[in-house]
PDB file of N, CA and C in Angstrom:
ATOM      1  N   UNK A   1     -22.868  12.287 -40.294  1.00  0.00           N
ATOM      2  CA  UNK A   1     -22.911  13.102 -39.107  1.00  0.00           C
ATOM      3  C   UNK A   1     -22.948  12.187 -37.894  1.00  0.00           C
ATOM      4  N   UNK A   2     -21.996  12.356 -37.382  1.00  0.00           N
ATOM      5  CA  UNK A   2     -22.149  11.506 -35.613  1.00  0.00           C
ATOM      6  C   UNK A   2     -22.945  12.515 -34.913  1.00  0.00           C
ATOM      7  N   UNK A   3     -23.647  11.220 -33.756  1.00  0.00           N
ATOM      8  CA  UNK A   3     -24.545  12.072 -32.547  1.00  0.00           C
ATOM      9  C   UNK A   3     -23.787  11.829 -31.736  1.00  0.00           C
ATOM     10  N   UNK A   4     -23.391  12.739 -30.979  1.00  0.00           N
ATOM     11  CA  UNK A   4     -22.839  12.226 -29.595  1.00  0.00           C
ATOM     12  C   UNK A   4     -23.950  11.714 -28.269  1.00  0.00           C
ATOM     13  N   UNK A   5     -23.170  10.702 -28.296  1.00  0.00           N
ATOM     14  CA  UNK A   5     -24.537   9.925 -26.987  1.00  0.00           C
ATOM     15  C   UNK A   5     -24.406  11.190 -25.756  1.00  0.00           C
ATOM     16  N   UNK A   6     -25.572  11.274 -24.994  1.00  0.00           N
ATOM     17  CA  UNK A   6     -25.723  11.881 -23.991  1.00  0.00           C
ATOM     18  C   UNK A   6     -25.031  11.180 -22.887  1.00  0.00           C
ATOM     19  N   UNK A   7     -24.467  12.320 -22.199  1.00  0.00           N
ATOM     20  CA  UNK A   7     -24.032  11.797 -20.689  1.00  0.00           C
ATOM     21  C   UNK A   7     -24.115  12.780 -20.057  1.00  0.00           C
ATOM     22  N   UNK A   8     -23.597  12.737 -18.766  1.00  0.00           N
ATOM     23  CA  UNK A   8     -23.440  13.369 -17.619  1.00  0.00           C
ATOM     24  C   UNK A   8     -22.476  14.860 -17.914  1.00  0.00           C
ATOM     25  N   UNK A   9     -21.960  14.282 -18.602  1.00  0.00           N
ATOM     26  CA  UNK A   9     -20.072  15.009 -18.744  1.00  0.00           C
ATOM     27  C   UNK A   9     -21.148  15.957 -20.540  1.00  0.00           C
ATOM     28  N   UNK A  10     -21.477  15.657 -21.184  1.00  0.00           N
ATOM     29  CA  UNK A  10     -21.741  16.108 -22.475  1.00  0.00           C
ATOM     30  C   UNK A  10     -22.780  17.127 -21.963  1.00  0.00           C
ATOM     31  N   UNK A  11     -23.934  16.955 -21.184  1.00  0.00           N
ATOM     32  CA  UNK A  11     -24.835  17.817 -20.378  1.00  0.00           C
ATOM     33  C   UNK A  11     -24.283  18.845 -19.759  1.00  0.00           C
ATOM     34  N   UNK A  12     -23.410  18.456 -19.067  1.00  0.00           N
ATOM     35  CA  UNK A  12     -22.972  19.595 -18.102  1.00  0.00           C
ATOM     36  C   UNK A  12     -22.116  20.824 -18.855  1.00  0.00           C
ATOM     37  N   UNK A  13     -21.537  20.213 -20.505  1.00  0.00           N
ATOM     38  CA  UNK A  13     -20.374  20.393 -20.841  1.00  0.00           C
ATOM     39  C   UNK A  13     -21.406  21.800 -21.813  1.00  0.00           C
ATOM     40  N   UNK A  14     -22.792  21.306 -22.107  1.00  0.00           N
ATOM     41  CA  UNK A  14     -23.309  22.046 -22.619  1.00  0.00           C
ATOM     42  C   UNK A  14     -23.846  23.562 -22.195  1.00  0.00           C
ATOM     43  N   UNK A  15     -23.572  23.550 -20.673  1.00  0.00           N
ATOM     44  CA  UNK A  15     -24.458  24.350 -19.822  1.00  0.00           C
ATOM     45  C   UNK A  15     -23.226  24.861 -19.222  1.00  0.00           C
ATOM     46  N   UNK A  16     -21.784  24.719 -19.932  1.00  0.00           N
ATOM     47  CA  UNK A  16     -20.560  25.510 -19.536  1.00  0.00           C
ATOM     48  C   UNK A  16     -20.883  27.102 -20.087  1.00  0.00           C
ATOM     49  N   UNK A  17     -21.862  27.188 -21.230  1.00  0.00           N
ATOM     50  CA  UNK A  17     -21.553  28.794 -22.193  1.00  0.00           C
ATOM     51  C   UNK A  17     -22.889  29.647 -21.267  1.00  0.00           C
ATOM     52  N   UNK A  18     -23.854  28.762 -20.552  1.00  0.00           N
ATOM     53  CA  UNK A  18     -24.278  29.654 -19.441  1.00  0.00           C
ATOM     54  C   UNK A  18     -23.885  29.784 -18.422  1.00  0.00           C
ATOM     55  N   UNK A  19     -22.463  29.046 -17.938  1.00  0.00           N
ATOM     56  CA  UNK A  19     -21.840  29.209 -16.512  1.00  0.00           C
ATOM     57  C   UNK A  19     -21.007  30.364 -16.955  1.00  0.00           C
ATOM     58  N   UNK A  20     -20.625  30.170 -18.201  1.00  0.00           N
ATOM     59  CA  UNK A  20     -19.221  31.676 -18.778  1.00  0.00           C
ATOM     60  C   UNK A  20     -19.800  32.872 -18.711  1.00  0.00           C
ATOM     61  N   UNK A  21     -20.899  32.632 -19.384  1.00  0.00           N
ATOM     62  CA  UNK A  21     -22.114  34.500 -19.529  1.00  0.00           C
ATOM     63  C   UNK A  21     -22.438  34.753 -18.290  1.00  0.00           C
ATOM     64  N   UNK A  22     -22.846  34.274 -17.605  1.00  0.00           N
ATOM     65  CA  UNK A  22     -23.346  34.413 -15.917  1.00  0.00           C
ATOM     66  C   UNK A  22     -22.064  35.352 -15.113  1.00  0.00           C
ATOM     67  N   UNK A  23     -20.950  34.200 -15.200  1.00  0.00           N
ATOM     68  CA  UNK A  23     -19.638  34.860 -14.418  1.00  0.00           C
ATOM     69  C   UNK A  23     -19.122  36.002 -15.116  1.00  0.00           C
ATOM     70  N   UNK A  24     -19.106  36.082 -16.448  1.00  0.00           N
ATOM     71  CA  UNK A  24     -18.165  37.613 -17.530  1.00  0.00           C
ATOM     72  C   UNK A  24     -19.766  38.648 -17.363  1.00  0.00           C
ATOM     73  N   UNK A  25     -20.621  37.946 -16.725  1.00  0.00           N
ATOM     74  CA  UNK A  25     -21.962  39.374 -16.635  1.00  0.00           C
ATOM     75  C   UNK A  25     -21.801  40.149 -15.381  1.00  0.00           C
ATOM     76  N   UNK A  26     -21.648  39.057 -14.326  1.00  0.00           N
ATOM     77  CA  UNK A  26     -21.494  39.295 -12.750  1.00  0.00           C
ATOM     78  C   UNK A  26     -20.004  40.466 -12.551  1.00  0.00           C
ATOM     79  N   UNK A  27     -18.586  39.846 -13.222  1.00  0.00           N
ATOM     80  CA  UNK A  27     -17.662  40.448 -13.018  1.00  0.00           C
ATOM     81  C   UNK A  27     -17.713  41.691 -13.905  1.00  0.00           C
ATOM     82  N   UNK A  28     -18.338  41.642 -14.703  1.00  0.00           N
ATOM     83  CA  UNK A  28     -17.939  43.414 -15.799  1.00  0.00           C
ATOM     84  C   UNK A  28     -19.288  43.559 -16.967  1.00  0.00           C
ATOM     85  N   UNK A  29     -20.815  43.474 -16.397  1.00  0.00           N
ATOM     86  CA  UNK A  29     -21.937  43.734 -17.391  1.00  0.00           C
ATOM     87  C   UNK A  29     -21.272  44.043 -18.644  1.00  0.00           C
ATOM     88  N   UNK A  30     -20.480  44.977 -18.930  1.00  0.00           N
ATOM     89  CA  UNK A  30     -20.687  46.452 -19.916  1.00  0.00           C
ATOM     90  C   UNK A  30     -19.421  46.103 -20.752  1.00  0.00           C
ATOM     91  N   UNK A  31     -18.894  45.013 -20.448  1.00  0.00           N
ATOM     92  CA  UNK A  31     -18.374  44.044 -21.390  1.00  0.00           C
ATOM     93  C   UNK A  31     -18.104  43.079 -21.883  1.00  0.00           C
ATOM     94  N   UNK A  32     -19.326  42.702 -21.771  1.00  0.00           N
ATOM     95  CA  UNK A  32     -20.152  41.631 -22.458  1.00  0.00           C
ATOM     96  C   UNK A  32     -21.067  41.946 -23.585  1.00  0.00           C
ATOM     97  N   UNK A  33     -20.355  41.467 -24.663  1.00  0.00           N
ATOM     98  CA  UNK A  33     -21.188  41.937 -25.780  1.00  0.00           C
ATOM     99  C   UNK A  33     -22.881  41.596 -25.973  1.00  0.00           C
ATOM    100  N   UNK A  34     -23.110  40.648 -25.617  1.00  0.00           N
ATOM    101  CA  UNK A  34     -24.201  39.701 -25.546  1.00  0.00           C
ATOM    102  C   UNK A  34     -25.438  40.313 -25.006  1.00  0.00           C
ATOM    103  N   UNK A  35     -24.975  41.443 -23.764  1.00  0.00           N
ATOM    104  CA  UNK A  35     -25.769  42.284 -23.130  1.00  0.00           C
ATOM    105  C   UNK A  35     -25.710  43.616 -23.662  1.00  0.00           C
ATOM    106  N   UNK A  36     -25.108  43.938 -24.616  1.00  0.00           N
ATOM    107  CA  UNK A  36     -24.514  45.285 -24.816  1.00  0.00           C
ATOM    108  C   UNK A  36     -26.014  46.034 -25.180  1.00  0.00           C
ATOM    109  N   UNK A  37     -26.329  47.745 -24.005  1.00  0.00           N
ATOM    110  CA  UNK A  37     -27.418  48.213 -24.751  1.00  0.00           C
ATOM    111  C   UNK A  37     -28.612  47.690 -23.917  1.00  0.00           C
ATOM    112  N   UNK A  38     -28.201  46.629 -23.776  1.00  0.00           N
ATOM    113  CA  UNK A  38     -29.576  46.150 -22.564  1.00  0.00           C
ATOM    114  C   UNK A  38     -29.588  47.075 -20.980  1.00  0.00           C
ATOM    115  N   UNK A  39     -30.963  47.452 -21.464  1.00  0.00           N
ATOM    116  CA  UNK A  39     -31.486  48.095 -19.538  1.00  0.00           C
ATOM    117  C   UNK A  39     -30.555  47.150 -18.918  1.00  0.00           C
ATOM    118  N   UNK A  40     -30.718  47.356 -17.166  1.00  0.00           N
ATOM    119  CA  UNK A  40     -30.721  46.257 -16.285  1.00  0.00           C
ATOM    120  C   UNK A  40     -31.948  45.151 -15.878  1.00  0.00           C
ATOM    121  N   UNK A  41     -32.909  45.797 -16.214  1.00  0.00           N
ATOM    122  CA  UNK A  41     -33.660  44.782 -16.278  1.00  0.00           C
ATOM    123  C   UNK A  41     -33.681  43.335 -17.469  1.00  0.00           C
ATOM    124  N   UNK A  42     -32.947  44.174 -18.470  1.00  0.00           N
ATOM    125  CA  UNK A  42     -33.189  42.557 -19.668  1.00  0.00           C
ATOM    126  C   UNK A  42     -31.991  42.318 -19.051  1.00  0.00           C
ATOM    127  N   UNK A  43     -30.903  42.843 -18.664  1.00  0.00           N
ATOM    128  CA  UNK A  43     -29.970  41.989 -18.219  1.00  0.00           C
ATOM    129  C   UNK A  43     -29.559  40.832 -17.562  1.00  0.00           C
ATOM    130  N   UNK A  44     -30.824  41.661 -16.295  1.00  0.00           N
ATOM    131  CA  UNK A  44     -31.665  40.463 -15.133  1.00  0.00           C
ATOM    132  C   UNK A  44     -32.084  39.398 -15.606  1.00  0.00           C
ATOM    133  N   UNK A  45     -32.796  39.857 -16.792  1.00  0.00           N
ATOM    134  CA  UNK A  45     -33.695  38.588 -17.606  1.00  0.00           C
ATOM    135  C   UNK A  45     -32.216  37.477 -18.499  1.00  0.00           C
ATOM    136  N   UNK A  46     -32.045  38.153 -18.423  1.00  0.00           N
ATOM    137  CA  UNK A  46     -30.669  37.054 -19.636  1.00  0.00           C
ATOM    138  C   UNK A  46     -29.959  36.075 -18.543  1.00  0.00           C
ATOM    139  N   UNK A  47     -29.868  36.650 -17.291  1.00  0.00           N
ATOM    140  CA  UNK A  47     -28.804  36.278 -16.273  1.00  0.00           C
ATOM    141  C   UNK A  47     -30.124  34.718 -15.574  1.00  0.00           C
ATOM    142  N   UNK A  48     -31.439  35.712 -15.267  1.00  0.00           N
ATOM    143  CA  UNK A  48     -32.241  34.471 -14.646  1.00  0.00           C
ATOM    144  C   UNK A  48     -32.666  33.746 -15.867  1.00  0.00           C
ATOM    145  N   UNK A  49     -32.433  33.407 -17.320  1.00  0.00           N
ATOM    146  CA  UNK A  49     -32.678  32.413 -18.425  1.00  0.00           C
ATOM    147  C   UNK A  49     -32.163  31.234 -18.179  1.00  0.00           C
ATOM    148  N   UNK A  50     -30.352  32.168 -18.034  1.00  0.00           N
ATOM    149  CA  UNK A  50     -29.281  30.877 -17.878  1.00  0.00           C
ATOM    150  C   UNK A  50     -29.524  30.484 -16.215  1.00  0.00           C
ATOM    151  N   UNK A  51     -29.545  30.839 -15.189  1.00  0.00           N
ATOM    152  CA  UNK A  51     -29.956  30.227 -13.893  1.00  0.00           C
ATOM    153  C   UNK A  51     -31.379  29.184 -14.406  1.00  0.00           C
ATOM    154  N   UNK A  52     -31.927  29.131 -14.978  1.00  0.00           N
ATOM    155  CA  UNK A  52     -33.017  28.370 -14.992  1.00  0.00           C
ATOM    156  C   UNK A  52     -32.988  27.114 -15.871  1.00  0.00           C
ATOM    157  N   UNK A  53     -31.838  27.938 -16.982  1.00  0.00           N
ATOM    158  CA  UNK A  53     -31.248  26.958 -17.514  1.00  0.00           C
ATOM    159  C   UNK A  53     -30.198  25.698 -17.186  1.00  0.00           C
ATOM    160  N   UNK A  54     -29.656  26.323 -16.422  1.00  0.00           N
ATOM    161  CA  UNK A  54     -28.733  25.134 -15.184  1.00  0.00           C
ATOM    162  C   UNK A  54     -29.264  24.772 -14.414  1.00  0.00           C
ATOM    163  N   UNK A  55     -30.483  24.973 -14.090  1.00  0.00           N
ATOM    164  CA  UNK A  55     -31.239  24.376 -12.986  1.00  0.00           C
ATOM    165  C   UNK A  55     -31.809  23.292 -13.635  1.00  0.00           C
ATOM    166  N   UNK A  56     -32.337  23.676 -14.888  1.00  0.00           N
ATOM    167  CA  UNK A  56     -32.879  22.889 -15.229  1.00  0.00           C
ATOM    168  C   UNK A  56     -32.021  21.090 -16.054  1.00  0.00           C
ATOM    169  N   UNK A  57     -30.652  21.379 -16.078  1.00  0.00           N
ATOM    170  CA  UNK A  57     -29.492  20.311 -16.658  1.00  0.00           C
ATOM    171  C   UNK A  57     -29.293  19.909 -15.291  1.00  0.00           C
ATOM    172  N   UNK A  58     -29.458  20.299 -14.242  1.00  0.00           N
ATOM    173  CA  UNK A  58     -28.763  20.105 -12.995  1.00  0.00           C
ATOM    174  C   UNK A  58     -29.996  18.713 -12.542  1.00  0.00           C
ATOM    175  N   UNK A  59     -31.090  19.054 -12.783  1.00  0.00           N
ATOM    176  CA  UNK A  59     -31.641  18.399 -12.328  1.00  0.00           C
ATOM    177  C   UNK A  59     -32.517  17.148 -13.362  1.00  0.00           C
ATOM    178  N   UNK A  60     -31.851  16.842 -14.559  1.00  0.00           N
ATOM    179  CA  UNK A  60     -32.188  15.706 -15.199  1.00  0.00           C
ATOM    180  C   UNK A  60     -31.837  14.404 -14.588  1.00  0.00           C
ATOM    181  N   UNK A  61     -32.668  13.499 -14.538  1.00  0.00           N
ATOM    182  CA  UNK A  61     -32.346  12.543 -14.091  1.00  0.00           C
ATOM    183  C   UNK A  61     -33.520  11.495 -14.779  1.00  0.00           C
ATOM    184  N   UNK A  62     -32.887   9.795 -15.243  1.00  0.00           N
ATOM    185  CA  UNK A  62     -33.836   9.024 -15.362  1.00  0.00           C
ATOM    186  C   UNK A  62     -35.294   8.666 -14.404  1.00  0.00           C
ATOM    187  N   UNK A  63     -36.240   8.716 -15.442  1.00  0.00           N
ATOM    188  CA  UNK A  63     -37.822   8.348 -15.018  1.00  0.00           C
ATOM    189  C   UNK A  63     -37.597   7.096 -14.109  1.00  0.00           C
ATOM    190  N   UNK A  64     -37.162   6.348 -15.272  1.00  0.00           N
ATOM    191  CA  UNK A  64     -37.744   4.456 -14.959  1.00  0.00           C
ATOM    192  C   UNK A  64     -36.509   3.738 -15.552  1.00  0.00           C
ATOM    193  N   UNK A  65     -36.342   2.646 -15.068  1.00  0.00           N
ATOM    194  CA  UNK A  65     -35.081   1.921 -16.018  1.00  0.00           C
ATOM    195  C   UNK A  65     -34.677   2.204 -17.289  1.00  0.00           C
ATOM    196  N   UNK A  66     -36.014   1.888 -18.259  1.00  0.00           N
ATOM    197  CA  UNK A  66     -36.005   2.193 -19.170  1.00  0.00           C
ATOM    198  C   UNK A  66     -35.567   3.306 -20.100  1.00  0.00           C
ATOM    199  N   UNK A  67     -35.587   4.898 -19.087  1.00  0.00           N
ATOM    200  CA  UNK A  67     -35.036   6.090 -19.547  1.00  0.00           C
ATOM    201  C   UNK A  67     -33.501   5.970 -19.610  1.00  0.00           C
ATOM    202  N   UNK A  68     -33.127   6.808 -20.434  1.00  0.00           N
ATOM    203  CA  UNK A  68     -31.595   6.800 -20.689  1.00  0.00           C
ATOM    204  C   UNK A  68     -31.167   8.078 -20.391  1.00  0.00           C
ATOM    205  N   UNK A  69     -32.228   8.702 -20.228  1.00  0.00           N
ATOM    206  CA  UNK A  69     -31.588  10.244 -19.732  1.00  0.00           C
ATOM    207  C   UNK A  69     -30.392  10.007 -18.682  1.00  0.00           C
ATOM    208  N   UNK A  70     -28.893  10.685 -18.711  1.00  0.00           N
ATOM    209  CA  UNK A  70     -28.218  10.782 -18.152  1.00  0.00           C
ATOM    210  C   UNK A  70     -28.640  11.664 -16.431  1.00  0.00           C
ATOM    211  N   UNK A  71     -28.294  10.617 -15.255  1.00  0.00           N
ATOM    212  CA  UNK A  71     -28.482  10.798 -13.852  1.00  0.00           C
ATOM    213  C   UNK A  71     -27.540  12.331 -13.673  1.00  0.00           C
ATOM    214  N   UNK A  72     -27.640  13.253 -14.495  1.00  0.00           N
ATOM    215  CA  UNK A  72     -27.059  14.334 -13.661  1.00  0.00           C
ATOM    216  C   UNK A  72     -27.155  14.885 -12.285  1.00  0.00           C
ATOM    217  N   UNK A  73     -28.122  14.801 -11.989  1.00  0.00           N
ATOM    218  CA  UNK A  73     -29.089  15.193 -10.415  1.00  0.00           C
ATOM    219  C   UNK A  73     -28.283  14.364  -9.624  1.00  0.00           C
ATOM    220  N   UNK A  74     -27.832  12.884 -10.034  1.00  0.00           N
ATOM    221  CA  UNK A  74     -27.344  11.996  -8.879  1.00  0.00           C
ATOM    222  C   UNK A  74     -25.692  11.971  -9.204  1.00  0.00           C
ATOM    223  N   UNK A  75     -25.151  12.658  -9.660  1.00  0.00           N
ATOM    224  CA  UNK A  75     -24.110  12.918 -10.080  1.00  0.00           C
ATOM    225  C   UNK A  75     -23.313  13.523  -9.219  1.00  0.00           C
ATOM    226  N   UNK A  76     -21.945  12.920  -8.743  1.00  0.00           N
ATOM    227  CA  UNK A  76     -20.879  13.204  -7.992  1.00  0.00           C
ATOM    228  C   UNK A  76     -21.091  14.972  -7.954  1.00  0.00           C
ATOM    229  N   UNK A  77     -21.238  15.244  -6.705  1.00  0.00           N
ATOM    230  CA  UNK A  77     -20.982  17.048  -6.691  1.00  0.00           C
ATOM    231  C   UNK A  77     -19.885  17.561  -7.456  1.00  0.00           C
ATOM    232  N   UNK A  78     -18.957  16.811  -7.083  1.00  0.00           N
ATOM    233  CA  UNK A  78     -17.800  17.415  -7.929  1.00  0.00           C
ATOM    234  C   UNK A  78     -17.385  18.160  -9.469  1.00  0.00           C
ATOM    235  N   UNK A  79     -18.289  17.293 -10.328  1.00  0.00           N
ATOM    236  CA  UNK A  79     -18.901  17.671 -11.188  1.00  0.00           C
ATOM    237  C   UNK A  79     -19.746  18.338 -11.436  1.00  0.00           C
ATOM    238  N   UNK A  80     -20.496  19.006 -10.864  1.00  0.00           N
ATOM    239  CA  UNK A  80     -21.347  20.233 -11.196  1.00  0.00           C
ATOM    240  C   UNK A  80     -21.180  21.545 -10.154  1.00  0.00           C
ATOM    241  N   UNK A  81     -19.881  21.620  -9.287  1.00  0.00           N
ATOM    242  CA  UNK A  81     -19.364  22.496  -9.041  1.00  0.00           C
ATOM    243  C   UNK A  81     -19.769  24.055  -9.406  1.00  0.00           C
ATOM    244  N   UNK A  82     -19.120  24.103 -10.497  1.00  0.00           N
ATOM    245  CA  UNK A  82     -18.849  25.406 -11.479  1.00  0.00           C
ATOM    246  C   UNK A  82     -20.627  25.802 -11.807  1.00  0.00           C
ATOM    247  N   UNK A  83     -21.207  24.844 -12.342  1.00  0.00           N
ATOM    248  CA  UNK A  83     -23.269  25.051 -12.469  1.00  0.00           C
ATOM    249  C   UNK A  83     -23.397  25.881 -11.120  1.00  0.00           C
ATOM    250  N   UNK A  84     -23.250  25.198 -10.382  1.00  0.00           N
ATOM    251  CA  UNK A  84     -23.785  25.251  -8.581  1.00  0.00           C
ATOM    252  C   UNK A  84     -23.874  26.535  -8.487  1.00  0.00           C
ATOM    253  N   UNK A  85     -22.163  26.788  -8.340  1.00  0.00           N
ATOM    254  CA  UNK A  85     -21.433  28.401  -8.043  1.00  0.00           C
ATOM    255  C   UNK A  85     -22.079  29.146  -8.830  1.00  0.00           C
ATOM    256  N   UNK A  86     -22.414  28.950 -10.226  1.00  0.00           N
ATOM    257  CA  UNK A  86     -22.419  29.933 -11.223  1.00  0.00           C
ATOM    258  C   UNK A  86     -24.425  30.519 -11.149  1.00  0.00           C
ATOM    259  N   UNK A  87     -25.394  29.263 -10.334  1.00  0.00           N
ATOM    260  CA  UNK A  87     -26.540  29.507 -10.155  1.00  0.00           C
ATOM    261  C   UNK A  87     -26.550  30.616  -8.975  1.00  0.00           C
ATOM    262  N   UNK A  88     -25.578  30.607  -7.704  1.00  0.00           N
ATOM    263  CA  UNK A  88     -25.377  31.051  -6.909  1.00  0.00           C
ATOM    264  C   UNK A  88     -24.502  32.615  -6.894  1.00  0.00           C
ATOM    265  N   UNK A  89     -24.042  32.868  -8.459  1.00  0.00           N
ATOM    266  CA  UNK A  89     -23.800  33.680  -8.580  1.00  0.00           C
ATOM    267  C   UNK A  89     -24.904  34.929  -9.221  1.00  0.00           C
ATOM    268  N   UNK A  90     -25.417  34.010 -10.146  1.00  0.00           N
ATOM    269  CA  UNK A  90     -26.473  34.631 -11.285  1.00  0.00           C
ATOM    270  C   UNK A  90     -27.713  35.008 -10.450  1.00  0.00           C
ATOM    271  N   UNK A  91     -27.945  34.461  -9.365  1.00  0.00           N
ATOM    272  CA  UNK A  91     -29.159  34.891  -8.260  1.00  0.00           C
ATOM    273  C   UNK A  91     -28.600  36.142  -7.169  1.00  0.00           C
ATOM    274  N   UNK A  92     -27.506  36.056  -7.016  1.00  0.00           N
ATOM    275  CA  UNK A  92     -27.076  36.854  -6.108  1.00  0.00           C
ATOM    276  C   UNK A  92     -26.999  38.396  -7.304  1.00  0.00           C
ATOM    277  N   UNK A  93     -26.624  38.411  -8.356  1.00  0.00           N
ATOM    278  CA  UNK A  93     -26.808  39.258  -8.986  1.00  0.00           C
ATOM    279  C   UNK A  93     -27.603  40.047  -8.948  1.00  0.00           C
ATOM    280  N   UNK A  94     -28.827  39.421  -9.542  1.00  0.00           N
ATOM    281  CA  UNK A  94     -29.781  39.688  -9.683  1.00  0.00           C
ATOM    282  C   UNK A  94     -30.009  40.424  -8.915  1.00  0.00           C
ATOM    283  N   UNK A  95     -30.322  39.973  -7.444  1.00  0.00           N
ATOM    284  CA  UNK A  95     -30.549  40.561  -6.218  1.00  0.00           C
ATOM    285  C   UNK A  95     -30.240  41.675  -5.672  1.00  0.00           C
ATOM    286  N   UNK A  96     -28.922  41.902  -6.214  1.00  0.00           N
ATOM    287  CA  UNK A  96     -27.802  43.193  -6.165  1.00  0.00           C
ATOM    288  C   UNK A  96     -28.323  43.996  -7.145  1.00  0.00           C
ATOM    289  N   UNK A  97     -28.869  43.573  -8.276  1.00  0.00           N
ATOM    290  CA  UNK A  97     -29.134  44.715  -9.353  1.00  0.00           C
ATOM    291  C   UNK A  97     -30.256  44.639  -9.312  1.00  0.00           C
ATOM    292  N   UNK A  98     -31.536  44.422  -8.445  1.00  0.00           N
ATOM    293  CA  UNK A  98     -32.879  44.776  -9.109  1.00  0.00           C
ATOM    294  C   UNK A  98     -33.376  45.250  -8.085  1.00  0.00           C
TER     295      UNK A  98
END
């Protein structure tokens, strides 16, 4: 079994399937299977998981030399674009639906 080493690009790449659920929740709830059946309130709750969840990849960054955690936090904007938008979407939601 290979590990894939952590990076910047593998982090972010992971926190793409909460940028997808966020945006297919925002544009059409009620077809999204994932939510299907859920009040609006667990919906809320599923939508602020993944916002907290990109907040929380967004903002990894090494302790001390010694850490190897990948500098996402100091990471070219360009690259976390789509996170950004997609935190900025999943809050605005919310807001709209609760």
């Amino acid at each position: 079994m290979t590990i894939e080493a952590r990076t910047v690009t593998s982090i972010l790449s992971a926190g793409s399937d909460s940028v997808t659920l966020i945006n297919s929740i925002n544009t059409d709830a009620s077809s999204v299977q994932r939510v299907e059946g859920m009040t609006q309130a667990e919906i809320n709750e599923v939508v602020q998981a993944n916002v907290d969840h990109l907040e929380t990849i967004l903002a990894y960054a090494p302790v001390d030399s010694d850490d190897d955690t990948p500098n996402v936090a100091g990471a070219a904007d360009s690259k976390k674009t789509t996170h950004v938008a997609a935190i900025a979407t999943g809050k605005a939601y919310i807001a709209a639906n609760s």
